[in-house]
Protein backbone atom coordinates (compact mmCIF):
# COMPACT_ATOMS: atom_id res chain seq x y z
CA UNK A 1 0.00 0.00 0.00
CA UNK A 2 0.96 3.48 -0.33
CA UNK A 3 1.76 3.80 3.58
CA UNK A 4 3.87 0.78 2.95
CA UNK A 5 6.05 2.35 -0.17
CA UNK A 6 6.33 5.30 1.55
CA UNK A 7 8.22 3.65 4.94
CA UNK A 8 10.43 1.41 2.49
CA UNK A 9 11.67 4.26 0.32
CA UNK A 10 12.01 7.24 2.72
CA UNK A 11 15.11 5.93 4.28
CA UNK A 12 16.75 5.87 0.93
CA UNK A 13 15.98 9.49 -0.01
CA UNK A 14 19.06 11.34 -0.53
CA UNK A 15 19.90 15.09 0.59
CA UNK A 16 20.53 18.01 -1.53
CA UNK A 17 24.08 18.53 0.32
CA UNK A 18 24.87 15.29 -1.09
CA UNK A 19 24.20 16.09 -4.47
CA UNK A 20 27.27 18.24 -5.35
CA UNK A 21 29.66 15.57 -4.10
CA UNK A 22 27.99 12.79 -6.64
CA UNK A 23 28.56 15.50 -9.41
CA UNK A 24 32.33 16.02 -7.96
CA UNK A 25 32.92 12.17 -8.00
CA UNK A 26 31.30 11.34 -11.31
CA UNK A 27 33.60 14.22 -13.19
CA UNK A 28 36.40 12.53 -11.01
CA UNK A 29 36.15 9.44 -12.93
CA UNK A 30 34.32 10.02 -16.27
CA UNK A 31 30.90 9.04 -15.70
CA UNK A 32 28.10 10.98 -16.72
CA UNK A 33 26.16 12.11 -13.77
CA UNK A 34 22.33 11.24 -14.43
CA UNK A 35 19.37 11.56 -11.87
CA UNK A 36 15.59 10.56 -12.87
CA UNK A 37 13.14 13.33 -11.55
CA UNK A 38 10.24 10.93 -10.83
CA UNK A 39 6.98 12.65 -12.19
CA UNK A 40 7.54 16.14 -10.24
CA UNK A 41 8.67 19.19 -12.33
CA UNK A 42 9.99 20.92 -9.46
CA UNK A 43 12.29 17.84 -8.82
CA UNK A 44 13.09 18.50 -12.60
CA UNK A 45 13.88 22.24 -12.12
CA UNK A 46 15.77 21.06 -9.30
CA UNK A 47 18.12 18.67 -11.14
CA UNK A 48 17.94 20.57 -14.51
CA UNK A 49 21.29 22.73 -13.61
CA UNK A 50 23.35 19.20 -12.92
CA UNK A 51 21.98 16.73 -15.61
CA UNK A 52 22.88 16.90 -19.27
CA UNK A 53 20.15 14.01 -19.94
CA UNK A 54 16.88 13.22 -18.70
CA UNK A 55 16.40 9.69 -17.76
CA UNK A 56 12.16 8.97 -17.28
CA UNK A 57 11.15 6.39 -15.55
CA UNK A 58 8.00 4.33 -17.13
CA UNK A 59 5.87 5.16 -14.45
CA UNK A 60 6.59 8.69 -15.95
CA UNK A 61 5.55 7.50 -19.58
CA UNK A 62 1.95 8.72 -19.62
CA UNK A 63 2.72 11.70 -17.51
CA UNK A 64 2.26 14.38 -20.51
CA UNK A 65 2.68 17.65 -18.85
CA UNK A 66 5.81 16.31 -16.74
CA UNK A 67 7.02 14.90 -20.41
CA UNK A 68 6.29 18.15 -22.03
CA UNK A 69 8.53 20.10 -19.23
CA UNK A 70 11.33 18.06 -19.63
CA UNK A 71 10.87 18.23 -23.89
CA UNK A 72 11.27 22.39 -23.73
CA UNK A 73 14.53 22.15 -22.21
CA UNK A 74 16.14 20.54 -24.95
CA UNK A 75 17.69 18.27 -23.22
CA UNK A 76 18.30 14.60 -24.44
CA UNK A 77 15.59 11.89 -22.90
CA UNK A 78 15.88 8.49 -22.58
CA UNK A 79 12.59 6.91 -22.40
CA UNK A 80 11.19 3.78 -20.24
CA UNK A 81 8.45 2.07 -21.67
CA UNK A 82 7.23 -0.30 -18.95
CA UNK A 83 3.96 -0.86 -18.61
CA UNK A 84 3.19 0.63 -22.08
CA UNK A 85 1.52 -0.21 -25.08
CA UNK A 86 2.86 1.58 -28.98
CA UNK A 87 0.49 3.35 -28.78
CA UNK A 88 1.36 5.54 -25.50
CA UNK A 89 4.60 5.41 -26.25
CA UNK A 90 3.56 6.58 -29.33
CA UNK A 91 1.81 9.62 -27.13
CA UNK A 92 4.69 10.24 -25.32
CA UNK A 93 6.95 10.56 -27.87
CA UNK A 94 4.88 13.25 -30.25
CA UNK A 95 4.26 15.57 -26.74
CA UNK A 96 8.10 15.50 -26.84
CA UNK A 97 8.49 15.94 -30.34
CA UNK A 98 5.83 19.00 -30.37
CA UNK A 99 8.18 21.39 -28.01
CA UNK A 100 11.04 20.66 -30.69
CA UNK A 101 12.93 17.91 -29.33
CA UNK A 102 13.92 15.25 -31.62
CA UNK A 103 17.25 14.03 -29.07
CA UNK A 104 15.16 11.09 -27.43
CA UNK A 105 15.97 7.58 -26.60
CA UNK A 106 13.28 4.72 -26.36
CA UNK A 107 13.93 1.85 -24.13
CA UNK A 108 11.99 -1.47 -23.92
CA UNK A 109 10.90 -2.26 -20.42
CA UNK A 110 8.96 -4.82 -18.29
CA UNK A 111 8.05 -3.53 -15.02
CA UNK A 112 8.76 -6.22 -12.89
CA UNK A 113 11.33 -6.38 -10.40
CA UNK A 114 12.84 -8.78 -10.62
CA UNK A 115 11.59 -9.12 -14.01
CA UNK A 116 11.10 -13.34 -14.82
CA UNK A 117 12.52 -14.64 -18.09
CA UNK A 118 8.99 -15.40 -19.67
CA UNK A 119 8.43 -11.60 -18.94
CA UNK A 120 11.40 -10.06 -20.66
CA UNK A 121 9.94 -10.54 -24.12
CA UNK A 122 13.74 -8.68 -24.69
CA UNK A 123 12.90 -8.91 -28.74
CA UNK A 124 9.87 -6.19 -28.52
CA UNK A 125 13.18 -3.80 -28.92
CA UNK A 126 11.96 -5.09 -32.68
CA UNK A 127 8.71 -3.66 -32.70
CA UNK A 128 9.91 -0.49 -31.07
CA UNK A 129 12.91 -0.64 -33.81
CA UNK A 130 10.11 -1.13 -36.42
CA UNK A 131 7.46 1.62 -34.78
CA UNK A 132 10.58 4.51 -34.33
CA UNK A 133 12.78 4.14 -36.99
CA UNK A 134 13.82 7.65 -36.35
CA UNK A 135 15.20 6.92 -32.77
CA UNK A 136 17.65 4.73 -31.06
CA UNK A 137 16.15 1.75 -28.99
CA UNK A 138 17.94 0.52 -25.62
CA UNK A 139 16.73 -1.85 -23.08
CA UNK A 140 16.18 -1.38 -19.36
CA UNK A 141 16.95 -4.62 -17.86
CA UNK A 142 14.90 -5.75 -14.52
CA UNK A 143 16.30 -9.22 -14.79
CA UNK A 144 18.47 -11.06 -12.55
CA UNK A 145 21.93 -11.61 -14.27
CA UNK A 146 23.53 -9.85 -17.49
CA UNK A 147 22.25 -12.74 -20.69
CA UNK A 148 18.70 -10.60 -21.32
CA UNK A 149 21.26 -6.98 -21.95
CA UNK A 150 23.40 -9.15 -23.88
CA UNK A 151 20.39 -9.98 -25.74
CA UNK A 152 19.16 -6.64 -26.31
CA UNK A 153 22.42 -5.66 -27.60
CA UNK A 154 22.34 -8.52 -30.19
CA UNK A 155 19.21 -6.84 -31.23
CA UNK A 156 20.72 -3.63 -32.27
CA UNK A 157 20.12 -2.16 -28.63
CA UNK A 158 22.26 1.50 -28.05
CA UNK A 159 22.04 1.97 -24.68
CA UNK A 160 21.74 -0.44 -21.87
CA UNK A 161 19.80 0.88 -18.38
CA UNK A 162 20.99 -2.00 -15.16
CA UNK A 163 20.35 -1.94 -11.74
CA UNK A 164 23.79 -1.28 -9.80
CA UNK A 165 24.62 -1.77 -5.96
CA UNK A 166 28.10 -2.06 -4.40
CA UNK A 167 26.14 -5.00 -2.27
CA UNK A 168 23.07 -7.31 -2.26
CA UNK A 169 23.38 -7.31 0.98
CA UNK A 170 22.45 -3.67 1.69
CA UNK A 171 19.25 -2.15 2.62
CA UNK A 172 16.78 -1.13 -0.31
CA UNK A 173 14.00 -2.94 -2.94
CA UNK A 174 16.23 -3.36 -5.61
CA UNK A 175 19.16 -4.77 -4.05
CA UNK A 176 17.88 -8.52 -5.27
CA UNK A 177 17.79 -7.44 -9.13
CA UNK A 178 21.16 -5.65 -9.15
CA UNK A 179 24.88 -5.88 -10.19
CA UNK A 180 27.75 -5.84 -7.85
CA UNK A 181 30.73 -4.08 -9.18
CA UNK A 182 32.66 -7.10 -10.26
CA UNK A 183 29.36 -8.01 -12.15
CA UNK A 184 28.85 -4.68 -13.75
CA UNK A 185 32.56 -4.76 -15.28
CA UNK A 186 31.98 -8.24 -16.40
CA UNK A 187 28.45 -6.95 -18.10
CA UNK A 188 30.21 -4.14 -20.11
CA UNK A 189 32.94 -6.39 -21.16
CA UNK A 190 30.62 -8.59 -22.45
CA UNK A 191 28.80 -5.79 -24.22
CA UNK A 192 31.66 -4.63 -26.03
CA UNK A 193 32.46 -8.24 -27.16
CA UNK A 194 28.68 -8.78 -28.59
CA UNK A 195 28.83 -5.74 -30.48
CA UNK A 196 31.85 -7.03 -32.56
CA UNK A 197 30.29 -10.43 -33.18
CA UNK A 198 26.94 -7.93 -34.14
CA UNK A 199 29.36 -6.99 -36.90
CA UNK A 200 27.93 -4.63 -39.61
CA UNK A 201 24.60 -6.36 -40.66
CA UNK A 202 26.20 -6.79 -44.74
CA UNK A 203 26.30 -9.63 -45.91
CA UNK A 204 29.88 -9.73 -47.47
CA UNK A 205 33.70 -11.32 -47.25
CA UNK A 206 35.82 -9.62 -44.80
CA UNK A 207 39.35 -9.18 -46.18
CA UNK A 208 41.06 -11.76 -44.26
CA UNK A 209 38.76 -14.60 -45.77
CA UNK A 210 39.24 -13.05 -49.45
CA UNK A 211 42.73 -14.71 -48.55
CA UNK A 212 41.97 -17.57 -46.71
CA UNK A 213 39.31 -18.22 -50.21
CA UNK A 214 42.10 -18.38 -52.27
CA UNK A 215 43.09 -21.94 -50.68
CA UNK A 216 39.52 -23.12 -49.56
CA UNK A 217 37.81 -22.12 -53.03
CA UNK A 218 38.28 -24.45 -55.74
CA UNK A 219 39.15 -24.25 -59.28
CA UNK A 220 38.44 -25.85 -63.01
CA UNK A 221 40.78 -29.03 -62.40
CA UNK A 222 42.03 -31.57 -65.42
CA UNK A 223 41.20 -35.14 -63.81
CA UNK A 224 43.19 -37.18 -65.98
CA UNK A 225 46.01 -36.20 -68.48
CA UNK A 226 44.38 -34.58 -71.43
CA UNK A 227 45.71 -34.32 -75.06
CA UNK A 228 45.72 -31.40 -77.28
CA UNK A 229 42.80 -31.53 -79.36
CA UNK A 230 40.92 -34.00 -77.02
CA UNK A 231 37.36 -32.65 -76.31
CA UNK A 232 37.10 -32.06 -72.22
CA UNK A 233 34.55 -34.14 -70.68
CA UNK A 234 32.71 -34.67 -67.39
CA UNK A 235 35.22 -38.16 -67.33
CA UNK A 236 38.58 -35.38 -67.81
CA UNK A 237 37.77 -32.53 -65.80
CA UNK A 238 37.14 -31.91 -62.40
CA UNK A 239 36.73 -29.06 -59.42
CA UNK A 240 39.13 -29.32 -56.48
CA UNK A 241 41.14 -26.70 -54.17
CA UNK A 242 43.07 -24.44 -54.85
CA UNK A 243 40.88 -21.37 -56.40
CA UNK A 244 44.08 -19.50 -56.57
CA UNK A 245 44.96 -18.90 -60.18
CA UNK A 246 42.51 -21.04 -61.58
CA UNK A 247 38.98 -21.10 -63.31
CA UNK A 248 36.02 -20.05 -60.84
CA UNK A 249 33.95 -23.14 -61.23
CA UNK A 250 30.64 -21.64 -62.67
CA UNK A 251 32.90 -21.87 -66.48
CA UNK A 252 32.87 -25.76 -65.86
CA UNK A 253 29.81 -26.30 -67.79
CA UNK A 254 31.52 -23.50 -70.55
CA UNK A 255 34.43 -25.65 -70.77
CA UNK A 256 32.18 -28.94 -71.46
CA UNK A 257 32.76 -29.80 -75.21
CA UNK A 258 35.21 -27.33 -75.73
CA UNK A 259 39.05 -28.58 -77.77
CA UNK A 260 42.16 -28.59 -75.58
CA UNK A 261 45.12 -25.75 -77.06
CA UNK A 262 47.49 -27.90 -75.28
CA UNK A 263 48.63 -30.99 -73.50
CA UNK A 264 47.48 -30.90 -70.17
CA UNK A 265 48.78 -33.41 -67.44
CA UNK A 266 46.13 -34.35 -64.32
CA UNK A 267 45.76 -32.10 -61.33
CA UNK A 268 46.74 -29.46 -63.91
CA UNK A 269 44.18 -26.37 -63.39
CA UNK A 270 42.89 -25.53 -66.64
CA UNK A 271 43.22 -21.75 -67.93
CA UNK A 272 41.20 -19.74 -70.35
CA UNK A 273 43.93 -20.37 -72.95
CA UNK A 274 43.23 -23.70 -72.94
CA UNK A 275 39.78 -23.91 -74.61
């Protein structure tokens, strides 16, 4: 009940004082300082002189006017979708878009905490994909351990959103569904490795097996020893390895019929001269 959320999360509310020593600590080592201003706009005016990107929550998701605040100051947004149907986030997105803000960020959600495999549904990023082509897609991941961000990132996700404690033994509701530090690093590591084996999405050689086809490609290959003026036959010719320097295989059925120009000994690849 609401008397019960309010004792659980009271405790964890943080002072202003404490603030400016985040900020100092986040410029200290490189991190972007980020703090979601749930549903309030004076929280918002609040936090708008220390964030450079507004983070929304998906309880936040239907909250036009709060959405329409944050849209005027031009800020980038990165939008939750929990709970949420194309359709609102279809809402969402134009009362964004109608102050002049294109810089948003939509990611899939499932508000569930933790959030059970069955629930992740982690290929709606898809739909979302397919619904806002003109906006990058992330996932916010509720799930307990790192394979459903992996996932997401497989799909073509651009930002990941995970839980994050230095503990799970600490005090707080979202301990249970979080990273540890060691896990976090292993996460991002992870990341970086499934967006090389995402590759570019072409369909196309790289150069290194261009070389390596030179050996496992095959050739036009004389069979037996062939005589000039013989005719070449299915019974004389052949296709074997290597491809280097011979006759791609698709002239095999060119060659068929054709007069040998010269004597040509077996295993011999045969050239264009030679017909």
């Amino acid at each position: 009940g609401e008397d019960n959320q309010w004792k659980l999360l009271r405790p964890l509310e943080l002072k202003e004082s404490v603030y400016p020593r985040l900020i100092k600590a986040c410029n200290q080592t490189g991190i972007m300082f980020m703090s979601t201003p749930h549903g309030h706009i004076d929280s918002a005016k609040f936090l708008e002189p220390m964030v450079s990107v507004w983070k929304v929550g998906s309880g936040d998701l239907t909250n036009l006017p709060f959405l329409q605040y944050l849209g005027q100051t031009k800020k980038p947004i990165i939008l939750s979708t929990g709970m949420a149907t194309i359709a609102e986030t279809q809402e969402a997105v134009k009362i964004i878009e109608q102050t002049g803000n294109k810089k948003i960020t939509i990611l899939h959600c499932t508000t569930n905490y933790p959030c059970p495999p069955e629930e992740a549904n982690v290929s709606a990023i898809l739909d979302l994909q397919k619904h806002f082509k003109k906006y990058p897609i992330g996932y916010s991941d509720h799930t307990l351990g790192i394979e459903a961000a992996l996932i997401a990132v497989g799909y073509g996700a651009t930002v990941i959103e995970k839980h994050f404690t230095l503990s799970r033994t600490m005090t707080g509701p979202d301990q249970q569904n979080s990273l540890e530090p060691a896990e976090l690093k292993n996460m991002v590591e992870k990341i970086r490795l499934v967006e090389k084996l995402r590759g570019s999405g072409k369909k196309e050689p790289f150069k290194s097996e261009l070389i390596i086809a030179q050996m496992a490609r095959k050739a036009v290959i004389a069979l037996t020893d062939i005589t000039k003026g013989a005719k070449f036959t299915a019974k004389n010719l052949t296709i074997k390895r290597p491809a280097k320097g011979g006759l791609h295989p698709k002239f095999y059925w060119k060659i068929l019929g054709k007069t040998a120009q010269r004597n040509i000994t077996a295993d011999s690849q045969i050239k264009k001269t030679d017909f």
